[in-house]
Protein backbone atom coordinates (compact mmCIF):
# COMPACT_ATOMS: atom_id res chain seq x y z
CA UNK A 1 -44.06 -33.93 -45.00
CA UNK A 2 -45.07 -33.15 -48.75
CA UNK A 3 -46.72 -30.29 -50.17
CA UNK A 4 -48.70 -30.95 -53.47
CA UNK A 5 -49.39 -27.14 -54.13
CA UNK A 6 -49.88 -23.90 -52.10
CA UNK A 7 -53.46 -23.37 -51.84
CA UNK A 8 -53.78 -19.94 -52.16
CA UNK A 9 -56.35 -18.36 -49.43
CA UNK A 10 -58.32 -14.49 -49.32
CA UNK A 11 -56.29 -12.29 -47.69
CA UNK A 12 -57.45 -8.65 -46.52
CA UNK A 13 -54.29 -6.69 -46.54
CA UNK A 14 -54.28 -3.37 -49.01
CA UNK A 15 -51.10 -4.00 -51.17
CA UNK A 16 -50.24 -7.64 -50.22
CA UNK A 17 -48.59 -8.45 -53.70
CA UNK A 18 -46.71 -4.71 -53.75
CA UNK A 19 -45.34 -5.20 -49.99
CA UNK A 20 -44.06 -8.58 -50.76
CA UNK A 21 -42.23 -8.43 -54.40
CA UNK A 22 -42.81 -4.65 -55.32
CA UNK A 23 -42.86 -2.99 -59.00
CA UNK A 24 -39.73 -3.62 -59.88
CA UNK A 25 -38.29 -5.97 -62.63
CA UNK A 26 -36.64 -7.64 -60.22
CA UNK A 27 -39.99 -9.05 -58.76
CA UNK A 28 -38.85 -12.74 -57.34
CA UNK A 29 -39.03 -12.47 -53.49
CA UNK A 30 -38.03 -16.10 -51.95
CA UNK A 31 -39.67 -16.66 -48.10
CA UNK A 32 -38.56 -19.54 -45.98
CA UNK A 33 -40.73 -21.55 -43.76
CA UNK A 34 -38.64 -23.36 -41.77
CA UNK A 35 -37.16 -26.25 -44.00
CA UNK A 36 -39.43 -25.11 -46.75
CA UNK A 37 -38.59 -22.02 -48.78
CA UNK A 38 -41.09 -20.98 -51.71
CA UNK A 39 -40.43 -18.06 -54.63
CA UNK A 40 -43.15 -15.05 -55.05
CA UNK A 41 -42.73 -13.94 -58.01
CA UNK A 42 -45.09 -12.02 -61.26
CA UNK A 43 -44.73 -12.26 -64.31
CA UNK A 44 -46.45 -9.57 -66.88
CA UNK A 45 -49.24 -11.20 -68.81
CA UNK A 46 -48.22 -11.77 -72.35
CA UNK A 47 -50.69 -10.72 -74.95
CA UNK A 48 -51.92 -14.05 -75.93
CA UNK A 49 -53.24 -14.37 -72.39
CA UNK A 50 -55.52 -10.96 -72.90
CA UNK A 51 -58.92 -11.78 -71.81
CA UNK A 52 -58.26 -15.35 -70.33
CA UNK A 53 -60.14 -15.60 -67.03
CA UNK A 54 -57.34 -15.75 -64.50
CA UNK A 55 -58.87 -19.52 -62.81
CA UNK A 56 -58.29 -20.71 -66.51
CA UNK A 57 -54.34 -19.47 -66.58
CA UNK A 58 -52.32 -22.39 -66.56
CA UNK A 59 -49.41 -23.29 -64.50
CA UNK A 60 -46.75 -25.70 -63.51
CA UNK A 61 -47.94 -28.34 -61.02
CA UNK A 62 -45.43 -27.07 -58.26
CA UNK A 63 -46.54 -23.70 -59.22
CA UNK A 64 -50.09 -22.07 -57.53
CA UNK A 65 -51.18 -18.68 -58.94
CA UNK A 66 -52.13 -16.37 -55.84
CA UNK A 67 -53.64 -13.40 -57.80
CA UNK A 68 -52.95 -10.75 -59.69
CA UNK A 69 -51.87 -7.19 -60.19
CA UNK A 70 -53.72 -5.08 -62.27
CA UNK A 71 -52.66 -2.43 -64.04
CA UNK A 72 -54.10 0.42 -61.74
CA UNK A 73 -52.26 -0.83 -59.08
CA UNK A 74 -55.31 -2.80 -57.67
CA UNK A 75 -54.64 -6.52 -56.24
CA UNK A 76 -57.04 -9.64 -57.04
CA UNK A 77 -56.50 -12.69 -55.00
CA UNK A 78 -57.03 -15.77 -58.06
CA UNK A 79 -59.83 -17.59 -55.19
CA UNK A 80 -62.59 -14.75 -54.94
CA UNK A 81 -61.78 -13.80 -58.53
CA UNK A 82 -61.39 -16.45 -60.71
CA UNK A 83 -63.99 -14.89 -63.61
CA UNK A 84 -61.43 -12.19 -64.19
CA UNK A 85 -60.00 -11.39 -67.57
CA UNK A 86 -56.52 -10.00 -67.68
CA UNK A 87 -55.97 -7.49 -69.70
CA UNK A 88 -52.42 -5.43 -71.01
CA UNK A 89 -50.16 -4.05 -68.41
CA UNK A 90 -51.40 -6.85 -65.79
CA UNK A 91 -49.18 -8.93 -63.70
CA UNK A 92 -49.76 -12.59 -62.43
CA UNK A 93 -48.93 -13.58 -59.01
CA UNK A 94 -47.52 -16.83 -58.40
CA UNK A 95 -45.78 -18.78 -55.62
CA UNK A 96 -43.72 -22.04 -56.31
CA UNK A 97 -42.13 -24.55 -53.39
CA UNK A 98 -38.51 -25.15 -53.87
């Protein structure tokens, strides 16, 4: 069985991305699914990416962007918030299948 991409779903948890890789620099978490294993990991938005909508943030085809961390410690997941422009100090989310 193939996976083209994680499709990245709502979730209602308070923290998701902070329980799973934290706020440290050491932010790549991996999680195994059976024979499947995928990395979590953020990476802080450079400043050419300041006010790019996060649906328009592009990334690697085995790559899916789950959401991202905003500077105020709030969490956006990419789906319900696609229209969002990231701004200094934010952090994307992404998960990659390995």
């Amino acid at each position: 069985k193939t996976h083209d991409h994680i499709a990245p779903r709502m979730i209602v948890e308070d923290n998701l991305f902070e329980n799973i890789i934290g706020d440290s620099e050491e932010s790549e978490k991996y999680i195994s699914f059976g024979t499947a294993s995928v990395v979590i990991d953020k990476l802080v938005v450079p400043k050419n990416y300041y006010g790019v909508e996060l649906g328009e943030v592009s990334h690697d085809e085995n790559e899916s962007i789950l959401g991202v961390m905003l500077s105020n410690g709030s969490e956006l997941m990419r789906d319900s918030h696609k229209k969002y422009r990231l701004e200094k100090g934010d952090s994307i989310i992404f998960a990659k299948l390995v």
